[in-house]
C-alpha atoms as a PDB file:
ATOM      1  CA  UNK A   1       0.000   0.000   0.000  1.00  0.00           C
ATOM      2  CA  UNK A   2       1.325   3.441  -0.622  1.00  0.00           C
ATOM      3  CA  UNK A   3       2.052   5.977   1.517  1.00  0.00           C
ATOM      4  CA  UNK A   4      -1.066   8.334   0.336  1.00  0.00           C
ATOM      5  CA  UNK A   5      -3.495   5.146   1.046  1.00  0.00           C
ATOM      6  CA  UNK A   6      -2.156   4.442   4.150  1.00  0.00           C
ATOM      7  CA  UNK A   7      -2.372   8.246   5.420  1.00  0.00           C
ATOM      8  CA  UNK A   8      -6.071   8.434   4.496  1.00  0.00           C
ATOM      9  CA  UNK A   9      -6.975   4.906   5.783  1.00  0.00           C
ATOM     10  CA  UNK A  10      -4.991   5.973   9.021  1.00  0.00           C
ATOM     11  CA  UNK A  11      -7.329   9.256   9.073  1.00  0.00           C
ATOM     12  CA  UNK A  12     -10.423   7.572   8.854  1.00  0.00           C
ATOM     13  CA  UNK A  13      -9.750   6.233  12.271  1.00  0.00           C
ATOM     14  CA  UNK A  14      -7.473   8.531  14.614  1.00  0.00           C
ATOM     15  CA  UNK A  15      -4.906   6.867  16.726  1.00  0.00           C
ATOM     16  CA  UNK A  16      -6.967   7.247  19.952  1.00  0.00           C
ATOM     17  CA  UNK A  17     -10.158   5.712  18.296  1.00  0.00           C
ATOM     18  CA  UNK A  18      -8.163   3.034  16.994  1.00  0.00           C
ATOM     19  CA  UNK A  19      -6.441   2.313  20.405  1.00  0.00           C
ATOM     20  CA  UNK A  20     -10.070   2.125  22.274  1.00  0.00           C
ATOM     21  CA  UNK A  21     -10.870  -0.291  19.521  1.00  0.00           C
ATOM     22  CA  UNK A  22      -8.012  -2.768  20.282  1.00  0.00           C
ATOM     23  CA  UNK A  23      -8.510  -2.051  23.991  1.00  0.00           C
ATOM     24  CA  UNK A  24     -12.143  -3.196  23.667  1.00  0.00           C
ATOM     25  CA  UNK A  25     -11.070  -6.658  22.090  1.00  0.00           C
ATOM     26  CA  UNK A  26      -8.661  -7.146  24.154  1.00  0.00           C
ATOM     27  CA  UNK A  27     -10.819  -8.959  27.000  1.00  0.00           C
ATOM     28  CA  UNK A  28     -11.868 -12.874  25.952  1.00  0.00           C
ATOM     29  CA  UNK A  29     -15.436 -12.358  26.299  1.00  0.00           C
ATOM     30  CA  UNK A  30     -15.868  -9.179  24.401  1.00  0.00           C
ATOM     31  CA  UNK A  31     -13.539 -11.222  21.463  1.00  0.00           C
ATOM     32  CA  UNK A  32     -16.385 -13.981  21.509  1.00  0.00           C
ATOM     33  CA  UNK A  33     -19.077 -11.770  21.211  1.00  0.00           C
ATOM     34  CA  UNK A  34     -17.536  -9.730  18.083  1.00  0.00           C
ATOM     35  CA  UNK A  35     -16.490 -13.418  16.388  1.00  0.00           C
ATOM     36  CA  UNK A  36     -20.829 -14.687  17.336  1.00  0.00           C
ATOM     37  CA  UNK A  37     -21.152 -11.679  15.858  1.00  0.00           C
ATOM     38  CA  UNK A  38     -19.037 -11.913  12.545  1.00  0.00           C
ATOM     39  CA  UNK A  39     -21.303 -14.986  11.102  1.00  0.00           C
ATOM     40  CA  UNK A  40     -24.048 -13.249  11.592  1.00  0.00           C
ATOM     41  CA  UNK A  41     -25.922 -10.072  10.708  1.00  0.00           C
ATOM     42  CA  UNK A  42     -27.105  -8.801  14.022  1.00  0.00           C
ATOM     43  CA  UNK A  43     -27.925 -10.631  17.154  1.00  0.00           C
ATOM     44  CA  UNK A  44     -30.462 -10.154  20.072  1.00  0.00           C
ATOM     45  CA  UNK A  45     -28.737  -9.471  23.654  1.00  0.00           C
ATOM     46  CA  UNK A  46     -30.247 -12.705  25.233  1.00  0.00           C
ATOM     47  CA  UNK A  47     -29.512 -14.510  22.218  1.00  0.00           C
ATOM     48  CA  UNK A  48     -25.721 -13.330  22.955  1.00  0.00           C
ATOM     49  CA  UNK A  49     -25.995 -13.913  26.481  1.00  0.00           C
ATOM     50  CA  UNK A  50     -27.293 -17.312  26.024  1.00  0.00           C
ATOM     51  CA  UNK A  51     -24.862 -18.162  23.636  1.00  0.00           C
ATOM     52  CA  UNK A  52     -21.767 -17.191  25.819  1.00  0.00           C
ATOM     53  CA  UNK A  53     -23.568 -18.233  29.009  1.00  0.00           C
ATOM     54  CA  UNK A  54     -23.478 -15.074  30.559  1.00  0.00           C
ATOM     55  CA  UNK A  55     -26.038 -12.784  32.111  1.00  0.00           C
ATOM     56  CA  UNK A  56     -27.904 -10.247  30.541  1.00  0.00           C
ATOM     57  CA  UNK A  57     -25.846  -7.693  32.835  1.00  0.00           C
ATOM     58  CA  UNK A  58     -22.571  -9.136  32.245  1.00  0.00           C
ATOM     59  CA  UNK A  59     -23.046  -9.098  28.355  1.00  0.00           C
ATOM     60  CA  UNK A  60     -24.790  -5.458  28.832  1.00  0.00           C
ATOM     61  CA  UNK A  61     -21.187  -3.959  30.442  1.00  0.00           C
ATOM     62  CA  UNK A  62     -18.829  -5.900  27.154  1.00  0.00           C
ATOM     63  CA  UNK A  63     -21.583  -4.546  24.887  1.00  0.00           C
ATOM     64  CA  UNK A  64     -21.325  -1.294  26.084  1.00  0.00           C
ATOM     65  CA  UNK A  65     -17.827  -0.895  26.065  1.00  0.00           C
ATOM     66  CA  UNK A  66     -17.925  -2.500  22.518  1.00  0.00           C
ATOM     67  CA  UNK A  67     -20.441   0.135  21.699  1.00  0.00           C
ATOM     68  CA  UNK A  68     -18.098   2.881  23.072  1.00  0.00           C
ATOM     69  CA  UNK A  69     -15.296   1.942  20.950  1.00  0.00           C
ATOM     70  CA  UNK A  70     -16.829   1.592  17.605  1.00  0.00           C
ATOM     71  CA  UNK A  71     -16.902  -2.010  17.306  1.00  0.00           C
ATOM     72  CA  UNK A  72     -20.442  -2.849  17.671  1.00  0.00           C
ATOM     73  CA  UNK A  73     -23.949  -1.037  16.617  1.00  0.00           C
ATOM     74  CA  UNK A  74     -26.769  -1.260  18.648  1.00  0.00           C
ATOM     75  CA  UNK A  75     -30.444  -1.084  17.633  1.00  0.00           C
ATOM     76  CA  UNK A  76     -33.264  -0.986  20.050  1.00  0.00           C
ATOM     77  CA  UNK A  77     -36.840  -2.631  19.422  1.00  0.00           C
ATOM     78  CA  UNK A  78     -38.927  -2.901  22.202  1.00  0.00           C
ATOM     79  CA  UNK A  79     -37.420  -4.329  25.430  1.00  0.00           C
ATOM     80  CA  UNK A  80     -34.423  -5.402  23.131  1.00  0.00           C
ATOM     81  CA  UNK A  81     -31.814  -4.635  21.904  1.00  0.00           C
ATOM     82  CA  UNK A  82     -30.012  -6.022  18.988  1.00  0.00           C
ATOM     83  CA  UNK A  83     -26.241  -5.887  18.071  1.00  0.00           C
ATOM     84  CA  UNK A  84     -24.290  -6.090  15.211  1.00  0.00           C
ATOM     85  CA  UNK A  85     -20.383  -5.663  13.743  1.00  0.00           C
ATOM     86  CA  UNK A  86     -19.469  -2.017  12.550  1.00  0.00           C
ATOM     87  CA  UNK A  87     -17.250  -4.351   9.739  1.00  0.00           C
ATOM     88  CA  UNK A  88     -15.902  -1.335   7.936  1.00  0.00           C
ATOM     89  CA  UNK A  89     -14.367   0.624  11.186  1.00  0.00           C
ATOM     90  CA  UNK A  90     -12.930  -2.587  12.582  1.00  0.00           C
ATOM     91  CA  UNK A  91     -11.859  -3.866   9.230  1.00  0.00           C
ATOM     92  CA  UNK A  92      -9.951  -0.101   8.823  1.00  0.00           C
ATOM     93  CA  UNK A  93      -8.889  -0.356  12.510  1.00  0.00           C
ATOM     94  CA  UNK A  94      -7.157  -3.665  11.353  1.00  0.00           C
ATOM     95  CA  UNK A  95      -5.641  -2.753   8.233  1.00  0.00           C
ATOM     96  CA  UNK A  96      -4.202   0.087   9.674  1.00  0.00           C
ATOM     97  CA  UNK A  97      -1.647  -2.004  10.865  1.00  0.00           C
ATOM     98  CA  UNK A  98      -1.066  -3.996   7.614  1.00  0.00           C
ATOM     99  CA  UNK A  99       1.446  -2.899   5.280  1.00  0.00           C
ATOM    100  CA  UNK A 100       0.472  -4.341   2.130  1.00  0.00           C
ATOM    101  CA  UNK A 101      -3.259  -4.746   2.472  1.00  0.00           C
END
């Protein structure tokens, strides 16, 4: 990748942005819920919860902070709330770091 490409793709997502991003995958169960999440669409908390065996609360503070960093969208319907992968700022938060993608 040139240098101009890599500038603009490095804009798109300041360092500090990027760095919450990382930070945010960095814990196990946060990483599980972001790969659920990567074979699907969008997902319902409880089915999330359910699927990780956690509670509703637990997967409410990794969503949140998931939220907070850009990784995940969350749409509300109801009592629910349904999640799904911001692909294009995580896929830009990890090419950042690729030379030749």
């Amino acid at each position: 990748m040139d240098l101009d490409k890599r500038k603009n793709l490095m804009s798109s997502l300041d360092l500090a942005q990027r760095a919450r991003m990382f930070n945010a995958l960095s814990d196990p169960t946060r990483l599980q819920i972001v790969e659920l999440l990567s074979a699907q669409d969008e997902l319902c908390g409880k089915e999330l919860a359910e699927a990780l065996s956690i509670t509703l609360a637990l997967l409410c503070h990794h969503t949140n902070v998931l939220v907070d960093a850009g990784v995940l969208s969350k749409r509300k319907q109801g009592q629910f709330s349904y999640y799904s992968l911001n692909r294009n700022a995580l896929a830009a938060c990890i090419n950042s770091l690729c030379k030749d993608a």
